[in-house]
PDB file of N, CA and C in Angstrom:
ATOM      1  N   UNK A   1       0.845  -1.192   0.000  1.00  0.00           N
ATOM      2  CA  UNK A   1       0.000   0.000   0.000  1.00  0.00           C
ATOM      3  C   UNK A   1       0.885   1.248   0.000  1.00  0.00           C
ATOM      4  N   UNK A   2       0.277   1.681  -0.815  1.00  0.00           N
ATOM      5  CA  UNK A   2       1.393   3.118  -1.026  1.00  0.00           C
ATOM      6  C   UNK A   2       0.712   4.620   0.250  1.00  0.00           C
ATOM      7  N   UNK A   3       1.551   5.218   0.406  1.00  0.00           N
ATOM      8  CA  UNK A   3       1.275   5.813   1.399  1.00  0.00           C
ATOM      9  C   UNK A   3       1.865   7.281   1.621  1.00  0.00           C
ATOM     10  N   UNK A   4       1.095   8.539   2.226  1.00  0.00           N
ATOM     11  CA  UNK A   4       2.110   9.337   2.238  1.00  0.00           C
ATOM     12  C   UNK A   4       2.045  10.654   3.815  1.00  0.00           C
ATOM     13  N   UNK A   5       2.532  11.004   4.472  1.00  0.00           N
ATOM     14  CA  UNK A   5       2.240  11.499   5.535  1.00  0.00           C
ATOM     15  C   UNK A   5       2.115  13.369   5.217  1.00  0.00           C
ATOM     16  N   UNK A   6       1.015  13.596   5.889  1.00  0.00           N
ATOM     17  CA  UNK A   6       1.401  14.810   5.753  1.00  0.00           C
ATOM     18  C   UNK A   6       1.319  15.614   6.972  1.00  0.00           C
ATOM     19  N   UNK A   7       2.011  16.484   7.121  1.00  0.00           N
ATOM     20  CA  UNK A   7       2.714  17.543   8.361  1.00  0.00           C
ATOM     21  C   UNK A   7       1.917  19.023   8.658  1.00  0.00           C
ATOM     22  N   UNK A   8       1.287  18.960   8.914  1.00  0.00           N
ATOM     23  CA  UNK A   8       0.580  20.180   9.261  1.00  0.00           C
ATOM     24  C   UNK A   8       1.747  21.560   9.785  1.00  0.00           C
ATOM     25  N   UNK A   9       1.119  22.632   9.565  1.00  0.00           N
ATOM     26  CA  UNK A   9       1.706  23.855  10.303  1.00  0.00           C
ATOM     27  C   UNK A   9       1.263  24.302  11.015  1.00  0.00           C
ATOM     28  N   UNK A  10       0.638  23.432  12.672  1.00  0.00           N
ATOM     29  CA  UNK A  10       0.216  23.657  13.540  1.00  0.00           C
ATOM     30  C   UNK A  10       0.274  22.878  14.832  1.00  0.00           C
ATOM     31  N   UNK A  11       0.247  22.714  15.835  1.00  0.00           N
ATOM     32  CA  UNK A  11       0.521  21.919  16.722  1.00  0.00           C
ATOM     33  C   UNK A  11      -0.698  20.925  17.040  1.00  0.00           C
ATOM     34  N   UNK A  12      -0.531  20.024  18.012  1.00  0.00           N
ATOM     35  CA  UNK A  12      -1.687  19.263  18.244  1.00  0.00           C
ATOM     36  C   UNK A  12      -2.627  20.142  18.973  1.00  0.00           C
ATOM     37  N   UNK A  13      -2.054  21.197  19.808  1.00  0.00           N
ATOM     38  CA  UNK A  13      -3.154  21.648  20.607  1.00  0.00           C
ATOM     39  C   UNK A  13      -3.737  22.971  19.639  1.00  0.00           C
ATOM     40  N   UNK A  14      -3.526  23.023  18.488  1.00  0.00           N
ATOM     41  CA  UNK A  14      -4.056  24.339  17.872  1.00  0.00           C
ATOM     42  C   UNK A  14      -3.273  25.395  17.298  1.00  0.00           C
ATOM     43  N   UNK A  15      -2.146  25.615  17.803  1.00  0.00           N
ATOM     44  CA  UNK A  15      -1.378  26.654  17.658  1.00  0.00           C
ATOM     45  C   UNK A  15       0.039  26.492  16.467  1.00  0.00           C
ATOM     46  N   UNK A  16       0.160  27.664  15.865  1.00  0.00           N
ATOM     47  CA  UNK A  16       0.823  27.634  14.629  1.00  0.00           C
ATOM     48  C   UNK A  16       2.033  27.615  15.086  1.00  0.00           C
ATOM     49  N   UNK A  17       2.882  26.654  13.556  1.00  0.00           N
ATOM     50  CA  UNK A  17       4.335  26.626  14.163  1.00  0.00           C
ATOM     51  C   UNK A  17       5.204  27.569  13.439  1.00  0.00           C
ATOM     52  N   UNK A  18       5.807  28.156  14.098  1.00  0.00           N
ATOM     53  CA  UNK A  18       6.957  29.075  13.554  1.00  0.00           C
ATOM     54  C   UNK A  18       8.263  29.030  13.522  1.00  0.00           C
ATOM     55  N   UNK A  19       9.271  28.924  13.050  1.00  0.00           N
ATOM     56  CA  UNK A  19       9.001  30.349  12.218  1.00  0.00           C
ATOM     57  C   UNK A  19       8.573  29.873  10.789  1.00  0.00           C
ATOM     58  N   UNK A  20       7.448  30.594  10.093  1.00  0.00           N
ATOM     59  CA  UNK A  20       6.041  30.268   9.005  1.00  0.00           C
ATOM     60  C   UNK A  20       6.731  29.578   8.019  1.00  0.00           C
ATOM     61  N   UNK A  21       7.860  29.907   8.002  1.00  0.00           N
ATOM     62  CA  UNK A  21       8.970  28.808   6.631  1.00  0.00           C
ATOM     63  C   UNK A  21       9.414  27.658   6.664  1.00  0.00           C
ATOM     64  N   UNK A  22       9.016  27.036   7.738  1.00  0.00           N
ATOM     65  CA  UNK A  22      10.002  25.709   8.431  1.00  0.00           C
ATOM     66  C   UNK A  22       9.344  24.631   7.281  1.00  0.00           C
ATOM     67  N   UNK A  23       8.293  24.867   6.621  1.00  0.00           N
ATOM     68  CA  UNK A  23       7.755  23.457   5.560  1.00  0.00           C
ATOM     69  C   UNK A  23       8.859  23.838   4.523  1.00  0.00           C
ATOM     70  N   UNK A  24       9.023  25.070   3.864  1.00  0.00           N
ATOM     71  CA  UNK A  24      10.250  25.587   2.354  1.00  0.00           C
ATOM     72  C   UNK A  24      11.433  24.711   2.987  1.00  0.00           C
ATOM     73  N   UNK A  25      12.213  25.354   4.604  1.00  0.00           N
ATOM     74  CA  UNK A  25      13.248  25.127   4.750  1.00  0.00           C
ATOM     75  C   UNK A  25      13.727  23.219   5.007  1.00  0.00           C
ATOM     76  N   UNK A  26      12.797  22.619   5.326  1.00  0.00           N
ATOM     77  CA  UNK A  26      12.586  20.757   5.304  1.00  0.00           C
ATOM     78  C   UNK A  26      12.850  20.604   4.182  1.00  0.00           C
ATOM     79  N   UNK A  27      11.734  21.012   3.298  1.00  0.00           N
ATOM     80  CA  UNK A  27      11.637  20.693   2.015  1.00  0.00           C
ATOM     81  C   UNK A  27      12.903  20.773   1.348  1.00  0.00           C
ATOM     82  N   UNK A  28      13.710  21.688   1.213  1.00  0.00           N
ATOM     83  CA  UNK A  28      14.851  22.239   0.676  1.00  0.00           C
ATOM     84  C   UNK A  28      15.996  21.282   0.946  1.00  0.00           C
ATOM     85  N   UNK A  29      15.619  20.923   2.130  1.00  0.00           N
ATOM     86  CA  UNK A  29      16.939  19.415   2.114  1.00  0.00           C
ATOM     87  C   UNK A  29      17.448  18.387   0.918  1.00  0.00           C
ATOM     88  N   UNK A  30      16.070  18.141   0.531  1.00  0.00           N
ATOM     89  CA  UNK A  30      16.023  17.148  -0.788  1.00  0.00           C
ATOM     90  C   UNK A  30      15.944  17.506  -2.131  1.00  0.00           C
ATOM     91  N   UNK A  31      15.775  19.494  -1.867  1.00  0.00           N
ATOM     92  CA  UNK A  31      15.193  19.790  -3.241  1.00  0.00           C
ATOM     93  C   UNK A  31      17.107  19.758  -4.135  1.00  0.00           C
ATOM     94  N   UNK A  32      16.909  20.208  -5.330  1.00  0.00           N
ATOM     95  CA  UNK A  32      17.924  20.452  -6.191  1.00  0.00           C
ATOM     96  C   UNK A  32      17.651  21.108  -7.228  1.00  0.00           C
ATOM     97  N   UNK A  33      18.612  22.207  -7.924  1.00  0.00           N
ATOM     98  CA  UNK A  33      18.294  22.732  -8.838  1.00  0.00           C
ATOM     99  C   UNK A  33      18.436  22.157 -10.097  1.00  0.00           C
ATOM    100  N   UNK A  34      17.010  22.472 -11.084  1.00  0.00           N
ATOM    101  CA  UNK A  34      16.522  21.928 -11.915  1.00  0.00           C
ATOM    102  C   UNK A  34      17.504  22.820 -13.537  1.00  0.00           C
ATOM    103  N   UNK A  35      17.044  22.242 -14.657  1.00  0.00           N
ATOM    104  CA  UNK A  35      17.179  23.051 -16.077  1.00  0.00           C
ATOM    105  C   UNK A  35      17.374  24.748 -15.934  1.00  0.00           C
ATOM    106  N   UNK A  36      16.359  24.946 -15.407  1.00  0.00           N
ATOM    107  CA  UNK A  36      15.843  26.084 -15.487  1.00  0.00           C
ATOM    108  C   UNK A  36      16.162  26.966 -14.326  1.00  0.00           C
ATOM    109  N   UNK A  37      17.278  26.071 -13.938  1.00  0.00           N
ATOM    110  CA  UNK A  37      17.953  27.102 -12.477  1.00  0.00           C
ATOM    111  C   UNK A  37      16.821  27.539 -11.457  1.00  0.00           C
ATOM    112  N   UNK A  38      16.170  26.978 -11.578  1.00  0.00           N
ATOM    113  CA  UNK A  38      14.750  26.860 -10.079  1.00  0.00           C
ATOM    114  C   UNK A  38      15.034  25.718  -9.489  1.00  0.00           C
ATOM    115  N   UNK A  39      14.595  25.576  -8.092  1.00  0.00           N
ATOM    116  CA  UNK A  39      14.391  25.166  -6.694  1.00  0.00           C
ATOM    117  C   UNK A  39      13.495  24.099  -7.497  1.00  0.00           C
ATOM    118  N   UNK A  40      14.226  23.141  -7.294  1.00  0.00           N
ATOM    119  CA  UNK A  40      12.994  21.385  -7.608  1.00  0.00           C
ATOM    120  C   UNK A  40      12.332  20.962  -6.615  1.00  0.00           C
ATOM    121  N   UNK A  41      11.378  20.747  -5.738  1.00  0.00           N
ATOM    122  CA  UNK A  41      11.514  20.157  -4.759  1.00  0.00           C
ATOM    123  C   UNK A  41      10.992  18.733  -4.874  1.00  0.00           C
ATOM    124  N   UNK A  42      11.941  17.515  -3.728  1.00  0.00           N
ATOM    125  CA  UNK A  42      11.820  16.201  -4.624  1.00  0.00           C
ATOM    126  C   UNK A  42       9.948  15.687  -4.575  1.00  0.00           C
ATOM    127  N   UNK A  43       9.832  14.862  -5.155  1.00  0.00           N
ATOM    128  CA  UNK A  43       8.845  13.537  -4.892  1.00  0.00           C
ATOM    129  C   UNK A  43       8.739  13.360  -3.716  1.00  0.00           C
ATOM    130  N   UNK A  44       9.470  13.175  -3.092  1.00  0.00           N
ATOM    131  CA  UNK A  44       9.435  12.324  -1.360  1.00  0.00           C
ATOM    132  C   UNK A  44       9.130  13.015  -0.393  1.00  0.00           C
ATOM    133  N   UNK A  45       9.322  14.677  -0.470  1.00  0.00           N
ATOM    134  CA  UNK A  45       9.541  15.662   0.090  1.00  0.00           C
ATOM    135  C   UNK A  45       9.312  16.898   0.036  1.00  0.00           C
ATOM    136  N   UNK A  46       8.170  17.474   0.018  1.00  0.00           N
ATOM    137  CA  UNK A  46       7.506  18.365  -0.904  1.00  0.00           C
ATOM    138  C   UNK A  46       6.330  19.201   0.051  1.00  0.00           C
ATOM    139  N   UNK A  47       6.921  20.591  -0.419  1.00  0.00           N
ATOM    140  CA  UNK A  47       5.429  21.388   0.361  1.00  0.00           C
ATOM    141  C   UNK A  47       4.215  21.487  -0.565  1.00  0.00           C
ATOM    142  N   UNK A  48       3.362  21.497  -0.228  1.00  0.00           N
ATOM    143  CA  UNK A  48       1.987  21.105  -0.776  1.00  0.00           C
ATOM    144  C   UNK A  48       0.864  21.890   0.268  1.00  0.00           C
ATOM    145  N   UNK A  49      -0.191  22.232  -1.323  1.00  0.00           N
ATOM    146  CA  UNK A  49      -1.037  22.622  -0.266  1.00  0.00           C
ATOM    147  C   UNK A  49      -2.106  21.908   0.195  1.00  0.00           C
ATOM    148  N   UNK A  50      -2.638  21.325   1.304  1.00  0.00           N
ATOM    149  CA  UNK A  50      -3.777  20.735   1.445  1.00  0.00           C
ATOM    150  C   UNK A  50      -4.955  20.779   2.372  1.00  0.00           C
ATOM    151  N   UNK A  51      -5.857  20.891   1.832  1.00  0.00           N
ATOM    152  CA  UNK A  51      -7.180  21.280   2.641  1.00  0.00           C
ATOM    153  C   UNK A  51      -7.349  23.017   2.567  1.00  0.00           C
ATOM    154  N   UNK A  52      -6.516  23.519   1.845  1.00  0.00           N
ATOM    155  CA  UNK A  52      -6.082  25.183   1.760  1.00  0.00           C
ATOM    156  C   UNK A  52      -5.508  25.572   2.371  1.00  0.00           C
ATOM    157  N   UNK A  53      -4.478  24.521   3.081  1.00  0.00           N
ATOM    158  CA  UNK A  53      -3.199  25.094   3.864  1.00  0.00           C
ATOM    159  C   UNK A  53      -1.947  23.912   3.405  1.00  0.00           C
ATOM    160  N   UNK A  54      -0.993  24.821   3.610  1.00  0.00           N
ATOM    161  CA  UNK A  54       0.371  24.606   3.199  1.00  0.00           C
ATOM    162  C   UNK A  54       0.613  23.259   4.481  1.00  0.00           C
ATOM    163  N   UNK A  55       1.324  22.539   3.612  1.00  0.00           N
ATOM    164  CA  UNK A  55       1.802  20.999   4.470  1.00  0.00           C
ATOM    165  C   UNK A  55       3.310  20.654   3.750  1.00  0.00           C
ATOM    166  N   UNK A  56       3.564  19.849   4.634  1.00  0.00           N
ATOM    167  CA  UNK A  56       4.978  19.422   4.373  1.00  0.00           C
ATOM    168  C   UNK A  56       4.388  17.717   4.034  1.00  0.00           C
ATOM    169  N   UNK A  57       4.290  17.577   2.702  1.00  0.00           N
ATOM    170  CA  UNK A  57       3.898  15.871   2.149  1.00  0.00           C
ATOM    171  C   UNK A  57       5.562  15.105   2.425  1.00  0.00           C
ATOM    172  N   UNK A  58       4.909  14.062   2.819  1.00  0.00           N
ATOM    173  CA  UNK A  58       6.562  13.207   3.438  1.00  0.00           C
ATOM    174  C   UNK A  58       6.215  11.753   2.549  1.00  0.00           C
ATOM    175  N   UNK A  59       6.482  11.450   1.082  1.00  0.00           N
ATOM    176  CA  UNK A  59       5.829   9.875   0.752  1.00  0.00           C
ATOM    177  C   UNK A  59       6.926   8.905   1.854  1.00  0.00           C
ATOM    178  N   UNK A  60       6.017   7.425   1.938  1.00  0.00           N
ATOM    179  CA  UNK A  60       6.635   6.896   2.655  1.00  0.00           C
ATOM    180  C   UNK A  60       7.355   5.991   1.591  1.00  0.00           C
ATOM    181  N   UNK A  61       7.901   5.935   0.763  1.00  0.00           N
ATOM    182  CA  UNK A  61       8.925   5.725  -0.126  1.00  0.00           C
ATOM    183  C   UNK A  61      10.282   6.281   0.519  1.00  0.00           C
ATOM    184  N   UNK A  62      10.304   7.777   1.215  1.00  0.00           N
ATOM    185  CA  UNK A  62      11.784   8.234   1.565  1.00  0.00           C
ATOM    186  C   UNK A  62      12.220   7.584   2.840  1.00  0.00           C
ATOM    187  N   UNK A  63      11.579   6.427   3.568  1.00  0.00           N
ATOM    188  CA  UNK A  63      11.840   5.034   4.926  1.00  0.00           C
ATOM    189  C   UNK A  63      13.042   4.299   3.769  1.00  0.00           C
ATOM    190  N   UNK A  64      12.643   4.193   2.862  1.00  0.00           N
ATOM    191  CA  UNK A  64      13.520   3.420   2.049  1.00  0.00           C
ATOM    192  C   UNK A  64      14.465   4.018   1.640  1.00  0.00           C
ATOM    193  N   UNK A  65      14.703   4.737   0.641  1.00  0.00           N
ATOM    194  CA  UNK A  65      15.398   5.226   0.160  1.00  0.00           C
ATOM    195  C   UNK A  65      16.512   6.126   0.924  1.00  0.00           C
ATOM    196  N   UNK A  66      15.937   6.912   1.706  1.00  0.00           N
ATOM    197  CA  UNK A  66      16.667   7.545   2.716  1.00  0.00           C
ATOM    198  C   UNK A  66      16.520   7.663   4.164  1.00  0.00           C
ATOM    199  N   UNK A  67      16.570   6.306   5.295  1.00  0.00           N
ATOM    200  CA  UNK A  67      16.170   6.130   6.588  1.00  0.00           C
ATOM    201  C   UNK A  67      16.511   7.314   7.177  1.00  0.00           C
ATOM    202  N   UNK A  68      17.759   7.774   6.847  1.00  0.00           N
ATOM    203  CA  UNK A  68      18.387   8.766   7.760  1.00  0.00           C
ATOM    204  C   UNK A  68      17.297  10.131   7.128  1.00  0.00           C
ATOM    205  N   UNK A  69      16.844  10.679   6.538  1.00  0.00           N
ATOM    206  CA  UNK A  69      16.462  11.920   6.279  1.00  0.00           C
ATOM    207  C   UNK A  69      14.775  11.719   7.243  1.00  0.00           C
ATOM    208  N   UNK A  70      14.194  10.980   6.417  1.00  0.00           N
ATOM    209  CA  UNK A  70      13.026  10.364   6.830  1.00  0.00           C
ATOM    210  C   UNK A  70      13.051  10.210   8.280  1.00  0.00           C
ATOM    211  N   UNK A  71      13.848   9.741   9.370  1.00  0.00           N
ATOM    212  CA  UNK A  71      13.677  10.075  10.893  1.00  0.00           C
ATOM    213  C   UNK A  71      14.033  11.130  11.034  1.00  0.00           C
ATOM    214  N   UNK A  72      15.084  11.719  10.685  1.00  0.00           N
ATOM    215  CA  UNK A  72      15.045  13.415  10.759  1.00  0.00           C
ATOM    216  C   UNK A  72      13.765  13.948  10.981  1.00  0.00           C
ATOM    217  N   UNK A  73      13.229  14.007   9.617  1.00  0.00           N
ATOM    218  CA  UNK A  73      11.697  14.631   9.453  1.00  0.00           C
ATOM    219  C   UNK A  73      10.622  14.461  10.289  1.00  0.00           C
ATOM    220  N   UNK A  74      10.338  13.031  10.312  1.00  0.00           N
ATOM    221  CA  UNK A  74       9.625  12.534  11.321  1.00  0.00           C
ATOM    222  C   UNK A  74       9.607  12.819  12.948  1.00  0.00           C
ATOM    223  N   UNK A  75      11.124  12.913  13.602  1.00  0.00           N
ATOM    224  CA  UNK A  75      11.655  13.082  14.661  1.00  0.00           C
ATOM    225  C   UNK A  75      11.362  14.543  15.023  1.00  0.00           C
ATOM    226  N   UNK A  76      11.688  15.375  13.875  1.00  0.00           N
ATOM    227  CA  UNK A  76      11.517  16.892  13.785  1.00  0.00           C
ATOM    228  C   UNK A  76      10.077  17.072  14.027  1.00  0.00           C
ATOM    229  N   UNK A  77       9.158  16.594  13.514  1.00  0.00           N
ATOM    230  CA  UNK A  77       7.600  16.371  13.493  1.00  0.00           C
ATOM    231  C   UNK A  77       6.662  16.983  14.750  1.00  0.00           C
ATOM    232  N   UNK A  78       7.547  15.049  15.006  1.00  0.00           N
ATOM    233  CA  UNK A  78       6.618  14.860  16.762  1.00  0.00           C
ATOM    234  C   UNK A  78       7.441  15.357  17.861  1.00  0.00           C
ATOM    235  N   UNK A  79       8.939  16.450  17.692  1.00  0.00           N
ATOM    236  CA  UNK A  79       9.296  16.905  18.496  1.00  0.00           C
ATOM    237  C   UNK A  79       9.006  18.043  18.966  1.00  0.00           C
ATOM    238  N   UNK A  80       8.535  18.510  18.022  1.00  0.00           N
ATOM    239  CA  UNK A  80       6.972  19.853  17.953  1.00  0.00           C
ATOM    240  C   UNK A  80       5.724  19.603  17.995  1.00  0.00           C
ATOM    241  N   UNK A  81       5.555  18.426  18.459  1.00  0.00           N
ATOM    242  CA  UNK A  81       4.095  18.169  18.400  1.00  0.00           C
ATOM    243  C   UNK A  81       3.196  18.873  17.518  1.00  0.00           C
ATOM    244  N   UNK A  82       3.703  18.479  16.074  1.00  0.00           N
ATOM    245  CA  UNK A  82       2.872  19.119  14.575  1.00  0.00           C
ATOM    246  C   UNK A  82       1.767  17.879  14.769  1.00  0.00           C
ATOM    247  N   UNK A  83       0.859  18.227  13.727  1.00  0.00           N
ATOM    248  CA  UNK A  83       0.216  17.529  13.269  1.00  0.00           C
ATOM    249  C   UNK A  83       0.628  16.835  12.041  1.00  0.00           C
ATOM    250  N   UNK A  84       0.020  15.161  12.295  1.00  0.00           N
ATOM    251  CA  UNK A  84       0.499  14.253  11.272  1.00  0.00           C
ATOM    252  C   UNK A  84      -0.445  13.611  10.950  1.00  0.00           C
ATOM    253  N   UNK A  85      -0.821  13.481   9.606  1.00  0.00           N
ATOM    254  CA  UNK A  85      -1.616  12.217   8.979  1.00  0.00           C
ATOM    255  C   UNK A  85      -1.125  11.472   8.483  1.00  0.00           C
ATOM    256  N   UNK A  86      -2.056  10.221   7.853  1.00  0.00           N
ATOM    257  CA  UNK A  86      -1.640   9.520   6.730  1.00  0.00           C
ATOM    258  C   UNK A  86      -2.834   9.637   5.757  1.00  0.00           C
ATOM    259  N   UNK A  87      -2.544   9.593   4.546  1.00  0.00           N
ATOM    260  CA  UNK A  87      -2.799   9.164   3.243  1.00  0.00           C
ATOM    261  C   UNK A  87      -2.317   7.966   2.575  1.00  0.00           C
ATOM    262  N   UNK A  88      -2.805   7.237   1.865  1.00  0.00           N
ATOM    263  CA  UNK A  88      -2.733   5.863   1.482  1.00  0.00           C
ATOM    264  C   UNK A  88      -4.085   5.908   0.641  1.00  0.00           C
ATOM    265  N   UNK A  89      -3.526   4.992  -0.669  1.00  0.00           N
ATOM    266  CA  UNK A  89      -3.818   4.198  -1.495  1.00  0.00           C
ATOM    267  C   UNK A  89      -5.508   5.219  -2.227  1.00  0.00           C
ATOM    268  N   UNK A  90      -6.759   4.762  -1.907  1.00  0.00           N
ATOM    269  CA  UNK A  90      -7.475   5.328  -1.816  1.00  0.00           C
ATOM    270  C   UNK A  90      -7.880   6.866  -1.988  1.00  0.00           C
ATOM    271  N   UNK A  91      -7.062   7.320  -1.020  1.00  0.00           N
ATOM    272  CA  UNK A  91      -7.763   8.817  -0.308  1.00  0.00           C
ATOM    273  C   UNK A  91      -6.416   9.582  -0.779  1.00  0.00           C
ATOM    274  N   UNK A  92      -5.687   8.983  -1.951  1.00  0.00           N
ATOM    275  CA  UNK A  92      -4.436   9.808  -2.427  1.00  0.00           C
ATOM    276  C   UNK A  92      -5.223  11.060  -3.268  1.00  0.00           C
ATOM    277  N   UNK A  93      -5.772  10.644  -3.795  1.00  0.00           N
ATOM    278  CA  UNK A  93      -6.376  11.622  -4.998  1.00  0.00           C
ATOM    279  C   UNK A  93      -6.985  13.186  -4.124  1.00  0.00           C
ATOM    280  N   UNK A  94      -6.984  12.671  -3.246  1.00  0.00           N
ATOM    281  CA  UNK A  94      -7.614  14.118  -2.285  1.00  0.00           C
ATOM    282  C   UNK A  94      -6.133  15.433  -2.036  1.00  0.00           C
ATOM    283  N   UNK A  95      -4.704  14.428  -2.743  1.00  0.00           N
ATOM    284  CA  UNK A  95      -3.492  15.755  -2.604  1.00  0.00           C
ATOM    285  C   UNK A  95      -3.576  16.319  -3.968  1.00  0.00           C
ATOM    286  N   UNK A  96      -3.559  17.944  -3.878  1.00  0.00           N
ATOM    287  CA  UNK A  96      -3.045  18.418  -5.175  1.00  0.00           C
ATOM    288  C   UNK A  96      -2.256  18.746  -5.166  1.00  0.00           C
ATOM    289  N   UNK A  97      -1.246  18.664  -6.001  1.00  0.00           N
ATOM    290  CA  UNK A  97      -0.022  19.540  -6.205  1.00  0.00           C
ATOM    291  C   UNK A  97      -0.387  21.268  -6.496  1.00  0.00           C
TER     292      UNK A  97
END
């Protein structure tokens, strides 16, 4: 089952996390510059908007590929007590890029 987590910019109890860039600056770990000398940001690792707010999408493809970044992220997460979902299989079609 394919799967993908996403990171809210807010805490469990309600309150926003700051400072307001911390989804660009995650993201930016994995991104690389593209053709066109712009900011790529990868597949695995990607700000996104969802529900009409900005999220940090984490696929769970980057457990594999990169354990070490992927507990980073994760670790970084729930050490702020953000909010975390999952998405899987089904209920994928509900992310837009």
């Amino acid at each position: 089952m394919h799967c993908k987590y996403i990171i809210e910019g807010y805490t469990e109890d309600g309150r926003k996390f700051r400072p307001s860039d911390w989804i660009d600056r995650i993201a930016s770990l994995m991104a690389s510059y593209g053709s066109s000398h712009r900011l790529v940001f990868s597949d695995l690792l990607h700000p996104e908007l969802h529900d009409g707010q900005k999220c940090l999408i984490i696929d769970t493809e980057l457990e594999i590929k990169d354990p070490t970044m992927f507990e980073y992220v994760m670790n970084f997460a729930k050490s702020n007590n953000l909010k975390i979902s999952q998405v899987c299989d089904t209920m994928e079609t509900k992310l837009g890029s």
